[in-house]
Protein backbone atom coordinates (compact mmCIF):
# COMPACT_ATOMS: atom_id res chain seq x y z
CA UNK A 1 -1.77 8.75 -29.82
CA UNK A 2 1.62 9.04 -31.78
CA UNK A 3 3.43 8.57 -28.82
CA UNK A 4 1.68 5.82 -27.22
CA UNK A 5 4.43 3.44 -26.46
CA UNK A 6 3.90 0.34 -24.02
CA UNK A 7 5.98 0.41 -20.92
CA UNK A 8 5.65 -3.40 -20.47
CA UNK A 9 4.31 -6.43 -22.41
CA UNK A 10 3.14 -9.50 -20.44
CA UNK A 11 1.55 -13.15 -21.88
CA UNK A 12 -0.07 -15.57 -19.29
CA UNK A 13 -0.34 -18.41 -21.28
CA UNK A 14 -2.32 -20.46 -18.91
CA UNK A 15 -4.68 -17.59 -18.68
CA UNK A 16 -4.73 -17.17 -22.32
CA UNK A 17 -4.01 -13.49 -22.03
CA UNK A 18 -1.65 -10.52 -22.70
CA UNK A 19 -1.57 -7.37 -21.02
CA UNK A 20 -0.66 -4.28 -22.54
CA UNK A 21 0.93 -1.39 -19.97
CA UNK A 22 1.33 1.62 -21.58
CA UNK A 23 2.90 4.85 -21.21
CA UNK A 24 0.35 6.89 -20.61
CA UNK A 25 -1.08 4.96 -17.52
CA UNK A 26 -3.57 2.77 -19.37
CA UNK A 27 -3.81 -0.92 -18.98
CA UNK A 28 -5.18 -3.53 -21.66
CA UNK A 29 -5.95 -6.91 -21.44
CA UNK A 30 -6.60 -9.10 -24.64
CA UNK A 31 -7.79 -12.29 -24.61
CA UNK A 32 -5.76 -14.95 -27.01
CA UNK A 33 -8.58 -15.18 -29.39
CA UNK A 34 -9.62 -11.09 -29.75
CA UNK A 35 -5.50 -10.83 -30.44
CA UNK A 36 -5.65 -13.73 -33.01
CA UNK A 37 -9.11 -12.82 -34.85
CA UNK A 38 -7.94 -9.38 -35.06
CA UNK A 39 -4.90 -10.22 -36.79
CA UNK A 40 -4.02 -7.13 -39.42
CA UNK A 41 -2.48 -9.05 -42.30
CA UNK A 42 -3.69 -9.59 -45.95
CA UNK A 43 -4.57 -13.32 -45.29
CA UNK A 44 -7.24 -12.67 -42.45
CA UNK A 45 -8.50 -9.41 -43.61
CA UNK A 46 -9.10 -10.86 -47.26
CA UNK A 47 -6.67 -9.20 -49.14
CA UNK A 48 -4.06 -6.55 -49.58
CA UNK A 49 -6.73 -3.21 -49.37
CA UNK A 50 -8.47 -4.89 -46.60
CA UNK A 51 -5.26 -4.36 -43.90
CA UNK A 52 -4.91 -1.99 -41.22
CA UNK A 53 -7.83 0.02 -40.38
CA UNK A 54 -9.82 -0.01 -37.03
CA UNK A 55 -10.83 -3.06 -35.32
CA UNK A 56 -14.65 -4.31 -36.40
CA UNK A 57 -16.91 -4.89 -33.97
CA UNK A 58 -16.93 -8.36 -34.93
CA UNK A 59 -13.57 -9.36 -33.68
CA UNK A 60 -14.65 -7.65 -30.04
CA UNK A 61 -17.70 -10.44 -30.32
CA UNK A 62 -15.54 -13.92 -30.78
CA UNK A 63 -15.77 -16.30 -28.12
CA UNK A 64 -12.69 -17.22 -25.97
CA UNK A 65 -12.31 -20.61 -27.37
CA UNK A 66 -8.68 -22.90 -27.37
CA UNK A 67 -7.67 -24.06 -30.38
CA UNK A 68 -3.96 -24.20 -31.62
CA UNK A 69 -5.27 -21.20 -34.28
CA UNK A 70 -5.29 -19.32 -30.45
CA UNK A 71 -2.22 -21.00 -29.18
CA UNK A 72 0.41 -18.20 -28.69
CA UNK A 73 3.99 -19.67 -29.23
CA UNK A 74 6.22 -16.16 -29.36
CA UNK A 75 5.78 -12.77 -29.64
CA UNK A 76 8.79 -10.72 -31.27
CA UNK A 77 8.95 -7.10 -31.44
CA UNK A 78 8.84 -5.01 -35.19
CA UNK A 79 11.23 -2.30 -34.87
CA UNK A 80 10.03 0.15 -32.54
CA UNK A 81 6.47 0.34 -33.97
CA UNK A 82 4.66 -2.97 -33.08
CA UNK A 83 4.66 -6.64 -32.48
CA UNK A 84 4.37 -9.94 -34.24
CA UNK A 85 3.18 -12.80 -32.55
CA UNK A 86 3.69 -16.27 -33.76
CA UNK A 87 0.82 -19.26 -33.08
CA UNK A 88 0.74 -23.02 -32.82
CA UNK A 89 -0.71 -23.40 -36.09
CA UNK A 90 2.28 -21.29 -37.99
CA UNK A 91 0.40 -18.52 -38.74
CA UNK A 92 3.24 -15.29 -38.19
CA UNK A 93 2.31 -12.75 -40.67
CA UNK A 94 0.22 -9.91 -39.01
CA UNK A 95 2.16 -7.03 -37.47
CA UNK A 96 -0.18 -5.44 -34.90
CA UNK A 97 1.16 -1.57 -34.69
CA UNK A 98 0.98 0.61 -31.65
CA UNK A 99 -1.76 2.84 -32.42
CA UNK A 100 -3.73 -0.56 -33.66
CA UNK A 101 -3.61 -2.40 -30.63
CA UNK A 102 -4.44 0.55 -28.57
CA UNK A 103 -7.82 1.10 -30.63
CA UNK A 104 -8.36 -3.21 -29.81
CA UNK A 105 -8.46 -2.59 -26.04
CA UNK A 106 -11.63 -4.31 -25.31
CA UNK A 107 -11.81 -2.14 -22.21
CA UNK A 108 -15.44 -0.54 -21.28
CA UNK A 109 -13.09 3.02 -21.50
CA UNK A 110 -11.55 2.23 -24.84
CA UNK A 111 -15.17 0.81 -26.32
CA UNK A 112 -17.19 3.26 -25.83
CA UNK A 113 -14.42 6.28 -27.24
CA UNK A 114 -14.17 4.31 -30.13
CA UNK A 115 -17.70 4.37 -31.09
């Protein structure tokens, strides 16, 4: 996975989605809330030690729901290593790596070889 790269980002914003094409062949699809309840920084995951890790299975269980919390605004790229996105309520602080957003695909494929 260290040189798992997308080849193309995409955000359907009436769709509430963004798709993930990466460079090995895969697809992923994440719904505007998984993205946004799986945000990486120190404010959602409760502190400093909490960030970065794997995804829970909690975030792969939250209900597509619109609020402006799920509201995507922008998405800028970090470096060459990952994304930021930016939503309607402000919040901009997680930075969602590669390898990280790979292991969120909540594809039937990438759940069950993460169990």
């Amino acid at each position: 996975m260290d040189n798992l790269k997308p080849a193309g980002i995409t955000v359907d914003r009436q769709k509430r989605v963004m798709t993930i094409n990466w460079n090995d062949g895969h697809t992923s699809e994440y719904s505007f809330t998984l993205f946004r309840v799986a945000c990486p920084c120190a404010e959602c995951r409760g502190g400093h030690e909490n960030m970065g890790g794997h995804p829970t299975p909690e975030m792969f269980a939250a209900e597509d729901e619109d609020t402006p919390a799920t509201r995507l605004v922008n998405i800028e790229a970090v470096g060459t290593y990952g994304i930021t996105p930016e939503w309607e309520d402000g919040h901009h602080y997680g930075i969602y790596n590669w390898n990280y957003l790979r292991k969120l695909c909540p594809c039937p494929v990438c759940r069950v070889e993460a169990e």
